[in-house]
C-alpha atoms as a PDB file:
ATOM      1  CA  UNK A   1     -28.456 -78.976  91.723  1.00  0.00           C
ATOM      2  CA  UNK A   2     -31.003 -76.537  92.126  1.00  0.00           C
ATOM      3  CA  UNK A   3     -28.716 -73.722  93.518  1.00  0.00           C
ATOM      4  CA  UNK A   4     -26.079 -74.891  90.762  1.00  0.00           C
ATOM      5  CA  UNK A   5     -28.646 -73.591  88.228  1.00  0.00           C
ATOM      6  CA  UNK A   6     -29.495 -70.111  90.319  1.00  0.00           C
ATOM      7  CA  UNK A   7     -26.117 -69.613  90.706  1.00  0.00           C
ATOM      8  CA  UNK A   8     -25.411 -69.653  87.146  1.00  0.00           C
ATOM      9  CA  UNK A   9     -28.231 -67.540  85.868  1.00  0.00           C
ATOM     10  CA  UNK A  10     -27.742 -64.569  88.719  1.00  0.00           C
ATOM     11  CA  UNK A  11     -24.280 -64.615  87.291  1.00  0.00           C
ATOM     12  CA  UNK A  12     -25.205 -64.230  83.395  1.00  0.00           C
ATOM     13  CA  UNK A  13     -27.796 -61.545  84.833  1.00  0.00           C
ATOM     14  CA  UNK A  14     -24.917 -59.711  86.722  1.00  0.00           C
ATOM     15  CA  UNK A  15     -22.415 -59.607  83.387  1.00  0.00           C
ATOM     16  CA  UNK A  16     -25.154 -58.304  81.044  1.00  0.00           C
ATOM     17  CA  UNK A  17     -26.209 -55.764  83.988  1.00  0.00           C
ATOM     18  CA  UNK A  18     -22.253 -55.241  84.015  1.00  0.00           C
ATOM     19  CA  UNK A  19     -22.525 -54.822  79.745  1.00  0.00           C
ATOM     20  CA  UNK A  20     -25.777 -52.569  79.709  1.00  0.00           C
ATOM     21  CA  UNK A  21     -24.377 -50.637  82.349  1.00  0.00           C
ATOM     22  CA  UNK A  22     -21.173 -49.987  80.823  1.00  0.00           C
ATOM     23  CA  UNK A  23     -22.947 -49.148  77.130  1.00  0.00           C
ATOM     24  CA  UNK A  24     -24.924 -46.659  79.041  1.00  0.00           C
ATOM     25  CA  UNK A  25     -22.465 -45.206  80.688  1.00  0.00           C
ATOM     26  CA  UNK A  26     -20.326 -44.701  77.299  1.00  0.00           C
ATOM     27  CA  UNK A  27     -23.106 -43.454  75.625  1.00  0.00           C
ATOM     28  CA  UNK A  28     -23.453 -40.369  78.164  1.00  0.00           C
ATOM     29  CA  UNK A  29     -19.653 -40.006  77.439  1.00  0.00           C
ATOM     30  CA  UNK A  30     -20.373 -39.540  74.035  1.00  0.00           C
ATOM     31  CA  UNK A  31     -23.217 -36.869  74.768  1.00  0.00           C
ATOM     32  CA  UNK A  32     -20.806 -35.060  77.607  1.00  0.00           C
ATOM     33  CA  UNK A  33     -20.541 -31.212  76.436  1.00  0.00           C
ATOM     34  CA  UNK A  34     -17.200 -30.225  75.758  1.00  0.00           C
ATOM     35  CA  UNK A  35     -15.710 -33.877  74.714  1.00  0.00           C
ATOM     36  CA  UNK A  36     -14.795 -34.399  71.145  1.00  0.00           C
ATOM     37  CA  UNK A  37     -16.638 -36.870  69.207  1.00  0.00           C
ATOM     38  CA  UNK A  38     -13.936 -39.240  67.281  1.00  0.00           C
ATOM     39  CA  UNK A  39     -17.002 -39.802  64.243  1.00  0.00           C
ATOM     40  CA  UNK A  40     -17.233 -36.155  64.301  1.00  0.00           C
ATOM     41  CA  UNK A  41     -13.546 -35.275  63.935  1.00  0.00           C
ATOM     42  CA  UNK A  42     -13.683 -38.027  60.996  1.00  0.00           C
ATOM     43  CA  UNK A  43     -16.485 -36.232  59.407  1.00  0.00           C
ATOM     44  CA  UNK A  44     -15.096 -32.861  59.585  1.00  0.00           C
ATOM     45  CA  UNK A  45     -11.862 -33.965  58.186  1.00  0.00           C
ATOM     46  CA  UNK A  46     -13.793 -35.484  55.778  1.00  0.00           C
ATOM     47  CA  UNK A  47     -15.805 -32.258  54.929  1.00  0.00           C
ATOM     48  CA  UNK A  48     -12.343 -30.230  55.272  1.00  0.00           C
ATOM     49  CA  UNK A  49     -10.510 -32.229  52.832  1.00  0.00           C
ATOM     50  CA  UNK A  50     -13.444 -31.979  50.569  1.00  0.00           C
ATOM     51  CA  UNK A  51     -12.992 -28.528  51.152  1.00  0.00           C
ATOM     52  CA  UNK A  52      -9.598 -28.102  50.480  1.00  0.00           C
ATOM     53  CA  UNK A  53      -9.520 -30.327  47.218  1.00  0.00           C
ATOM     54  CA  UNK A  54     -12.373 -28.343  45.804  1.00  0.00           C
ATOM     55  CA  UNK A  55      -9.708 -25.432  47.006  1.00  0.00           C
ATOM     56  CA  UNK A  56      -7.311 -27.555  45.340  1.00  0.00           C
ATOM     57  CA  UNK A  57      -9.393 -27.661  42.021  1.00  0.00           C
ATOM     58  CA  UNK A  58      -9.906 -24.084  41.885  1.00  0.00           C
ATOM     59  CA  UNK A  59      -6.483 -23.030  42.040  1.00  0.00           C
ATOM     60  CA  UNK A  60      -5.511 -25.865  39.256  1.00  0.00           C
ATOM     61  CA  UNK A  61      -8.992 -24.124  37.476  1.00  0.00           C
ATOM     62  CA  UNK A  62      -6.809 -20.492  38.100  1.00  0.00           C
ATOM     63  CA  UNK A  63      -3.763 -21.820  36.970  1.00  0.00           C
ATOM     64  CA  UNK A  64      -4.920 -23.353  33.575  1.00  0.00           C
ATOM     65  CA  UNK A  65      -6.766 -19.901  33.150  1.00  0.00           C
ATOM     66  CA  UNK A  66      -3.422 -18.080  34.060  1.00  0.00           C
ATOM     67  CA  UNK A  67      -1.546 -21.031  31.178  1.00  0.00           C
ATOM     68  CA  UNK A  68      -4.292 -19.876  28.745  1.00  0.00           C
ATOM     69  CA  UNK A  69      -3.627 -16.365  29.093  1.00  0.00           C
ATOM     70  CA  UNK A  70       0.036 -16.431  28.922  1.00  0.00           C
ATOM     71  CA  UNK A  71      -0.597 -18.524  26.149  1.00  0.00           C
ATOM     72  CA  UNK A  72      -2.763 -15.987  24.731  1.00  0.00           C
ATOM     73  CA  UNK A  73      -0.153 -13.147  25.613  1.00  0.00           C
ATOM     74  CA  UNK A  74       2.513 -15.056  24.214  1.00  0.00           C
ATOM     75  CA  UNK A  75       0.158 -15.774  20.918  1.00  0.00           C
ATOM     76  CA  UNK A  76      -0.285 -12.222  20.812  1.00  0.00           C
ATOM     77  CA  UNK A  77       3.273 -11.056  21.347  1.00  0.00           C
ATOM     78  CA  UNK A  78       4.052 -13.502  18.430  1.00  0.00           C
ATOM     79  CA  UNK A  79       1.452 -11.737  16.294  1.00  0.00           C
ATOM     80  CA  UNK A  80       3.289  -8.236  17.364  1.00  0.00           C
ATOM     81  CA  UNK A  81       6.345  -9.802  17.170  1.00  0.00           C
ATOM     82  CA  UNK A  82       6.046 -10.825  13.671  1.00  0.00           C
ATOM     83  CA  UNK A  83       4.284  -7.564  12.392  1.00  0.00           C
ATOM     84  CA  UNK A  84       7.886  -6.102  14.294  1.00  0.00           C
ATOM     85  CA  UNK A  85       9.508  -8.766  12.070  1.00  0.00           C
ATOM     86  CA  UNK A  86       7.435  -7.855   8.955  1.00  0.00           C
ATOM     87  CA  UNK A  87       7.644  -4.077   9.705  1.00  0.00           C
ATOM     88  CA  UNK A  88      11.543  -4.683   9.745  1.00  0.00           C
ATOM     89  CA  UNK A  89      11.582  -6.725   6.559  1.00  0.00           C
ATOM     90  CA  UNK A  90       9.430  -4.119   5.067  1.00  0.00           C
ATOM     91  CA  UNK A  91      12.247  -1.326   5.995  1.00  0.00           C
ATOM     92  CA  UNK A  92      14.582  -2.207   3.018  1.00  0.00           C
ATOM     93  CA  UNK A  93      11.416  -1.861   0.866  1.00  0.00           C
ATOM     94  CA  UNK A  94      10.681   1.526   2.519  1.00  0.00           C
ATOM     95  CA  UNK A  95      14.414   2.228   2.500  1.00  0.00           C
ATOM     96  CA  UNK A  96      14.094   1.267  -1.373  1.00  0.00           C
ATOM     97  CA  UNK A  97      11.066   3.350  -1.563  1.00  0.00           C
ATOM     98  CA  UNK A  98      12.985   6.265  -0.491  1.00  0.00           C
ATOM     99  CA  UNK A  99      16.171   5.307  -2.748  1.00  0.00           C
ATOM    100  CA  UNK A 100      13.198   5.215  -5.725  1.00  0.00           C
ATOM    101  CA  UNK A 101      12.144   8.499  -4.335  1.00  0.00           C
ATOM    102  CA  UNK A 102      15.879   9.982  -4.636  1.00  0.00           C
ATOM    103  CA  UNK A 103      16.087   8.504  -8.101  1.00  0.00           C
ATOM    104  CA  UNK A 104      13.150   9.934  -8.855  1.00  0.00           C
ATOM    105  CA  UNK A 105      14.275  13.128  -7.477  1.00  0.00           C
ATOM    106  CA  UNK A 106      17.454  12.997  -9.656  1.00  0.00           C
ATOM    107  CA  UNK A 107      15.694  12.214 -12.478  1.00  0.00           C
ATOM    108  CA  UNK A 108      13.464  15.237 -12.271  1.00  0.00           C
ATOM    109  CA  UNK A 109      16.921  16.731 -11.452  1.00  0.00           C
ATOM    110  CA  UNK A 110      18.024  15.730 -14.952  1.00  0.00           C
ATOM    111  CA  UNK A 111      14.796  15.915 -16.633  1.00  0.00           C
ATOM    112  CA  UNK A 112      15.104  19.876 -15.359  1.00  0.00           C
ATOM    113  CA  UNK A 113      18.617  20.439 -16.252  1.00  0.00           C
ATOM    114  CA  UNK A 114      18.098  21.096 -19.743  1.00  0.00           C
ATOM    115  CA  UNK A 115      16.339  24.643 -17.832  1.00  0.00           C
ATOM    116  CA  UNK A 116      19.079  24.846 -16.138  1.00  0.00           C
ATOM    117  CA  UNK A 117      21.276  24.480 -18.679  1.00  0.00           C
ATOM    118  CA  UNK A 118      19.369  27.143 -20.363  1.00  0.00           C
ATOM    119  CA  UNK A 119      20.300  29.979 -17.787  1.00  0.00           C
ATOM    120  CA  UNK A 120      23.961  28.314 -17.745  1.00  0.00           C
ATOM    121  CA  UNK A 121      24.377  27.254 -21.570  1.00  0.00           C
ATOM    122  CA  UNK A 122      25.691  30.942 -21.736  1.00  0.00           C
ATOM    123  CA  UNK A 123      28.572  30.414 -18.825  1.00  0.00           C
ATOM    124  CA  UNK A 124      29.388  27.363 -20.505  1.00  0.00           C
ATOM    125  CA  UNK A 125      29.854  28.798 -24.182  1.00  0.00           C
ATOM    126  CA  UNK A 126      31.631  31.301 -22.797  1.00  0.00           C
ATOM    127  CA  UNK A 127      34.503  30.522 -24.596  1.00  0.00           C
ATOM    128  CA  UNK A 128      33.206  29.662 -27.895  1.00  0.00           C
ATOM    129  CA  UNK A 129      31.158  33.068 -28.195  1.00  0.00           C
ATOM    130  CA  UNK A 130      33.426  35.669 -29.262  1.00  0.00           C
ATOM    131  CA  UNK A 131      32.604  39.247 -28.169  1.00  0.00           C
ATOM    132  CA  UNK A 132      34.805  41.006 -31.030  1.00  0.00           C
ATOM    133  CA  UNK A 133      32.417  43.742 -31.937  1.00  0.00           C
ATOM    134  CA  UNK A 134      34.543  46.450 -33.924  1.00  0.00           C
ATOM    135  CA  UNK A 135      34.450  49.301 -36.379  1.00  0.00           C
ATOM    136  CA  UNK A 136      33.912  47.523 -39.442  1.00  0.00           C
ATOM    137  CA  UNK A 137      31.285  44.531 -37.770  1.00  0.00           C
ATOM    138  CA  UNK A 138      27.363  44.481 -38.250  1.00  0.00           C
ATOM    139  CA  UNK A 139      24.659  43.941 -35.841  1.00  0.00           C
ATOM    140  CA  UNK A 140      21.063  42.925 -36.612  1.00  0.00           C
ATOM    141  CA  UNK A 141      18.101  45.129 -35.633  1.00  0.00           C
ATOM    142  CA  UNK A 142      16.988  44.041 -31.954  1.00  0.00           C
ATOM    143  CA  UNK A 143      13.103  44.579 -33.802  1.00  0.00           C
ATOM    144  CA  UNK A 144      12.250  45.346 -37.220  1.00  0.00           C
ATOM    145  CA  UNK A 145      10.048  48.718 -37.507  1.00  0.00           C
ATOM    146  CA  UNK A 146      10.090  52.104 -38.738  1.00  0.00           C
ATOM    147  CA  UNK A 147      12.627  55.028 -37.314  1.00  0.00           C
ATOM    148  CA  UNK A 148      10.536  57.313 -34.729  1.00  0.00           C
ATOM    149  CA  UNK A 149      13.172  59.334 -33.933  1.00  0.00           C
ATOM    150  CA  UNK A 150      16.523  59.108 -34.989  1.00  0.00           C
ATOM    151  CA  UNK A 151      19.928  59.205 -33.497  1.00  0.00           C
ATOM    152  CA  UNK A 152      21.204  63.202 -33.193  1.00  0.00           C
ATOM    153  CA  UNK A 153      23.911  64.391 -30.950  1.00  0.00           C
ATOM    154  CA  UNK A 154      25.312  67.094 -32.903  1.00  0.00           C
ATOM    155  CA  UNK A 155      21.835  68.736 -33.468  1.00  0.00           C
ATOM    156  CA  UNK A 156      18.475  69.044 -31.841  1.00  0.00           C
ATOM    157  CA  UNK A 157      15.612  67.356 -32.721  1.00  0.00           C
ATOM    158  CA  UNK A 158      11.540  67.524 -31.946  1.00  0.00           C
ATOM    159  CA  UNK A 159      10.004  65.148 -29.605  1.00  0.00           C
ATOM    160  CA  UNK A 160       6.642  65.120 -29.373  1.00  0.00           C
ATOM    161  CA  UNK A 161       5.531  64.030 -25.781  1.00  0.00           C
ATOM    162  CA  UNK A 162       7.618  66.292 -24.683  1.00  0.00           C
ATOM    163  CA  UNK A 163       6.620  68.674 -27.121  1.00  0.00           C
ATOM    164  CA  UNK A 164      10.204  70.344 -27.342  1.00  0.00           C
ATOM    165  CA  UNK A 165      14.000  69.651 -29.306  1.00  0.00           C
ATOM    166  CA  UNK A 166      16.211  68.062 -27.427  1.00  0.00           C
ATOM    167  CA  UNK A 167      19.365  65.142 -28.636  1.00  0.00           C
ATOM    168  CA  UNK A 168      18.804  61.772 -28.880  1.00  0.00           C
ATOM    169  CA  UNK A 169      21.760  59.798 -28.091  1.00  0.00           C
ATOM    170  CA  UNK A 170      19.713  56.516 -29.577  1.00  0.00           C
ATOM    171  CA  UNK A 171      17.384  55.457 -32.036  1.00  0.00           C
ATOM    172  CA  UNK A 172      13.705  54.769 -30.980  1.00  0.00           C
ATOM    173  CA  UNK A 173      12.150  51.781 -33.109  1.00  0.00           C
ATOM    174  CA  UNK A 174       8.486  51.581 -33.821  1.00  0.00           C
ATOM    175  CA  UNK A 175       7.420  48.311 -32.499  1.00  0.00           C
ATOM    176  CA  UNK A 176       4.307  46.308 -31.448  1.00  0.00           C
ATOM    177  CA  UNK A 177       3.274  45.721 -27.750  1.00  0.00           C
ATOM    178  CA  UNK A 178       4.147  42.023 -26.914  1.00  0.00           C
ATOM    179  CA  UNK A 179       6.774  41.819 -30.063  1.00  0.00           C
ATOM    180  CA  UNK A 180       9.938  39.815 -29.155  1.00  0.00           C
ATOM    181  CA  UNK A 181      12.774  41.501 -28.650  1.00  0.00           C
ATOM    182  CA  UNK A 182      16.616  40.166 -29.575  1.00  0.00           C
ATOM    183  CA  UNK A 183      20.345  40.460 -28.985  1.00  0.00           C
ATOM    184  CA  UNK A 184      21.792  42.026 -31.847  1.00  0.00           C
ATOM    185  CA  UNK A 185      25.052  40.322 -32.084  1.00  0.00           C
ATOM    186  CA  UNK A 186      26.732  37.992 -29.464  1.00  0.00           C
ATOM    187  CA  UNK A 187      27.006  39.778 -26.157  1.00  0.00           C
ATOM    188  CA  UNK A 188      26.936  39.363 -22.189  1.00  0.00           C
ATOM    189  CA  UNK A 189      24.598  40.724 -20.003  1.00  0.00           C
ATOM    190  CA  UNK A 190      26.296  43.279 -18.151  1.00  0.00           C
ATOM    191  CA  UNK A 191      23.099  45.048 -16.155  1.00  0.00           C
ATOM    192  CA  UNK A 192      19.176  44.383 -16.497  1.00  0.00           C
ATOM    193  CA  UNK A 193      17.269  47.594 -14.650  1.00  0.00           C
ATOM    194  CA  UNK A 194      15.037  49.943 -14.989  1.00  0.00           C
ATOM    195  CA  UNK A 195      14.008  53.819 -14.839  1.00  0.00           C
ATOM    196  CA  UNK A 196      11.325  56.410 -15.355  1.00  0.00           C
ATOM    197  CA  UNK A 197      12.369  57.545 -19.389  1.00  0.00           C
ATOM    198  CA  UNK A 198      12.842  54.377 -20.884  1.00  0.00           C
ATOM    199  CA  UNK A 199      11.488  51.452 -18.601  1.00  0.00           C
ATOM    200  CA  UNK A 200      13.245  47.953 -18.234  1.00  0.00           C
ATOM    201  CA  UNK A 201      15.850  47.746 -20.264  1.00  0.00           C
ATOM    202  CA  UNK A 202      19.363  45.501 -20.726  1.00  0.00           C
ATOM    203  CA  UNK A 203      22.999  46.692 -21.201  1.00  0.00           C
ATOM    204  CA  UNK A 204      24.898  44.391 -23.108  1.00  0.00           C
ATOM    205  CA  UNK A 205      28.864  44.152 -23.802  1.00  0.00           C
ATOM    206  CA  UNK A 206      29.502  43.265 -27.875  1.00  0.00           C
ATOM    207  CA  UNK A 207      33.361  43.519 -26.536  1.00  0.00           C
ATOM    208  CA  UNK A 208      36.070  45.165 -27.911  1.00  0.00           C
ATOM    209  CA  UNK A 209      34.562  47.937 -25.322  1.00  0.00           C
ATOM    210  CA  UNK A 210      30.953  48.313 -27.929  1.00  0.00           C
ATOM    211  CA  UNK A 211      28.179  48.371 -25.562  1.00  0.00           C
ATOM    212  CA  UNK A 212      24.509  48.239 -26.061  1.00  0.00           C
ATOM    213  CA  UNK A 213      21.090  49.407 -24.461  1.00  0.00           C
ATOM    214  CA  UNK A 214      18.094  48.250 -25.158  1.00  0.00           C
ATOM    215  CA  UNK A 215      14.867  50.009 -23.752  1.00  0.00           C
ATOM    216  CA  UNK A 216      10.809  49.545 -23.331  1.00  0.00           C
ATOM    217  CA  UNK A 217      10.682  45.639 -22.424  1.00  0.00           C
ATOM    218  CA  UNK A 218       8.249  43.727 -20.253  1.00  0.00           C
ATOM    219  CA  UNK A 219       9.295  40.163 -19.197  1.00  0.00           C
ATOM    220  CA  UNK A 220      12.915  40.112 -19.217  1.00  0.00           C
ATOM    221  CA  UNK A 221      14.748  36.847 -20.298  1.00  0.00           C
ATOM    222  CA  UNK A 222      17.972  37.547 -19.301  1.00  0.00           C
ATOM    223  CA  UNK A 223      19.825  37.521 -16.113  1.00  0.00           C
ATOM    224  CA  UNK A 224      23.440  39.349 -15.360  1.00  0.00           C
ATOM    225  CA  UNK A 225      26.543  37.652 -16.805  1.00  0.00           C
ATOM    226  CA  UNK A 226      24.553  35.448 -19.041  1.00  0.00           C
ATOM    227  CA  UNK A 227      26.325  34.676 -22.269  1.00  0.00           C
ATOM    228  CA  UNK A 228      24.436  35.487 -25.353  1.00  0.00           C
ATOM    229  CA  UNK A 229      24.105  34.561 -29.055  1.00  0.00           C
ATOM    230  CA  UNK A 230      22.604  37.092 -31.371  1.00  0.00           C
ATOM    231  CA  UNK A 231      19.310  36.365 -32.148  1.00  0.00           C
ATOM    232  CA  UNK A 232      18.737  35.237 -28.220  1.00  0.00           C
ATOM    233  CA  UNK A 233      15.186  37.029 -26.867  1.00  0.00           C
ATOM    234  CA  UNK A 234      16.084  39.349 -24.463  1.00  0.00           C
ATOM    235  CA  UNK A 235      12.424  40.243 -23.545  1.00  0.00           C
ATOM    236  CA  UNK A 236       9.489  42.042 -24.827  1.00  0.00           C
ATOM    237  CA  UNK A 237       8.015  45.047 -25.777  1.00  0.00           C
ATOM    238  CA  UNK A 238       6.050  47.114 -23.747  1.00  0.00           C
ATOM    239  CA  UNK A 239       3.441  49.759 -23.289  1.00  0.00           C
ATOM    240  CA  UNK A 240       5.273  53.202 -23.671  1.00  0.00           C
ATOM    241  CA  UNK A 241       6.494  55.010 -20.832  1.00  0.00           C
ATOM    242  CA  UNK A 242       4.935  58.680 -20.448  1.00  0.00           C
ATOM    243  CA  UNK A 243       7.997  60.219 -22.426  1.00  0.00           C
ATOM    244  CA  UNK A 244       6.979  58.664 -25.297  1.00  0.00           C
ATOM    245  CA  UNK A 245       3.074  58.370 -25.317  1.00  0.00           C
ATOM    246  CA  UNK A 246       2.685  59.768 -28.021  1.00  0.00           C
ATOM    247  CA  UNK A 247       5.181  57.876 -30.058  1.00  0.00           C
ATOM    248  CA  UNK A 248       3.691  55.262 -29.279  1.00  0.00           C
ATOM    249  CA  UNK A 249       5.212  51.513 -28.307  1.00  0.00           C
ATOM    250  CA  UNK A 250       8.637  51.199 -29.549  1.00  0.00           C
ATOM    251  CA  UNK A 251      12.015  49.621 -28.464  1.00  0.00           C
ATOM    252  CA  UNK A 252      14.816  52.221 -26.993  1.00  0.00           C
ATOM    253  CA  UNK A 253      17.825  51.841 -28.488  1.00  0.00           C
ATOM    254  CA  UNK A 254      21.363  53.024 -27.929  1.00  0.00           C
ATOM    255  CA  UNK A 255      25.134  51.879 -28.428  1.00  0.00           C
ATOM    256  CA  UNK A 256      28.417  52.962 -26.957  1.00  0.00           C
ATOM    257  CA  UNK A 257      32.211  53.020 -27.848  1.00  0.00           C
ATOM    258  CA  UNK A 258      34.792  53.418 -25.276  1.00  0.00           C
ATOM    259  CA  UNK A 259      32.094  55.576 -23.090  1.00  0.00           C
ATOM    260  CA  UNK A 260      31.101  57.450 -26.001  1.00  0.00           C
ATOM    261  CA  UNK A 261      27.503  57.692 -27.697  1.00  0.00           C
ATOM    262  CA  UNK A 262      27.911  56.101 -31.689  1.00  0.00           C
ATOM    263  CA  UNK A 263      24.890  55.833 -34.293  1.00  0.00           C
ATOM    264  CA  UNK A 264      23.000  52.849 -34.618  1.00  0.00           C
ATOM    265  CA  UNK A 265      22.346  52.829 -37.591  1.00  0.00           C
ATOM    266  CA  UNK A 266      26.155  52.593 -39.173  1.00  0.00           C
ATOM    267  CA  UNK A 267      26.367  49.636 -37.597  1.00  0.00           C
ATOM    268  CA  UNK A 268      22.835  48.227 -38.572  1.00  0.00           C
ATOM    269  CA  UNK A 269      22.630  45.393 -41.149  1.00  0.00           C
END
């Protein structure tokens, strides 16, 4: 009975030698450089998918930033893309701007026409204008003023600038500086020029082959082949050219038939 009982408890000694033994022996495994630890490997995983879902965040965290910005962008393009859209609705305005613009321009083109019309009136009238000076017609006196000296082709007669006799194929008219000067029947502007003995002066056609000169102006009104009704202002008169300084201001004038130097004055009014 008695060695029953040692028996039994030198065998539960043995097995939990056998169990000590063994947990020792696995727990120098476990401290063994160079063998993997299975907790560790769990725990790294653990920490490395930590890792990568922070990672993972992140990149959903650059993602929504890159939505927001496209988002942005496309706000923004919108925003252009409607100022494009305005800007192009706004082109018919412009485009009615400019049409406004070109009425306006043609309606200053009308408004000066009348000008125009002015320097034309006597292209147009042409027709109605008769240029039928003769013999037996009148003319009215392109100023009114005294005679300074008289028509004379046949005889001499004394100018005094020029302190000597000479002819006068015209009549020189005293007149004021600045007086208005005008056509003295219905004519057309065949040449406006100038030289040293009379100034600027106009030759007008009365037809019928009459033509007329009219000398000392300043400010011409009339232009070549304009059509003229008497009375029209041809220009003005001017200071006195140094042949006739001592005369004094005064209108030149002289008339023609067929070439040929006439008196003035038979045909004055």
């Amino acid at each position: 009975m008695f060695k029953d009982k040692l028996f039994l408890v030198m065998l539960v000694l043995g097995l939990l030698t056998i169990v000590a033994a063994a947990g020792v022996v696995t727990i120098q495994r476990g401290n063994v450089p160079g063998e993997e630890n299975p907790y560790m490997e769990n725990l790294e995983g653990t920490i490395i998918a930590d890792e990568e879902g922070a990672g993972s965040t992140d990149q959903v965290a650059g993602t929504a930033d890159a939505q927001r910005e496209q988002m942005v962008t496309a706000s923004d393009s919108r925003t252009d893309t409607g100022k494009t859209d305005k800007g192009e609705t706004e082109s018919p305005q412009l485009a009615k701007g400019s049409e406004g613009a070109g009425e306006e321009s043609g309606k200053t083109g009308v408004a000066s026409q009348p000008e125009a019309a002015a320097v034309d009136s006597g292209l147009e009238n042409a027709v109605s204008l008769v240029l039928d000076f003769s013999d037996t017609s009148r003319m009215a006196w392109p100023v009114m003023g005294n005679i300074l000296l008289d028509y004379s082709m046949d005889t001499t007669i004394y100018f005094p600038t020029l302190e000597q006799y000479q002819v006068n194929p015209g009549v020189v008219i005293q007149a004021e500086v600045s007086q208005p000067v005008a056509a003295p029947a219905n004519a057309r502007v065949v040449a406006v020029s100038s030289n040293e003995e009379i100034g600027n002066f106009v030759v007008l056609d009365l037809g019928n082959d009459f033509t007329a000169t009219c000398g000392q102006l300043k400010e011409v009104q009339v232009v070549e082949n304009e059509y003229l009704e008497a009375g029209q202002i041809l220009g003005y008169v001017a200071e006195p050219t140094k042949y006739y300084s001592v005369e004094g201001s005064n209108v030149y004038f002289q008339l023609e038939h067929q070439g040929n130097k006439v008196d003035p004055l038979d045909y004055f009014e």
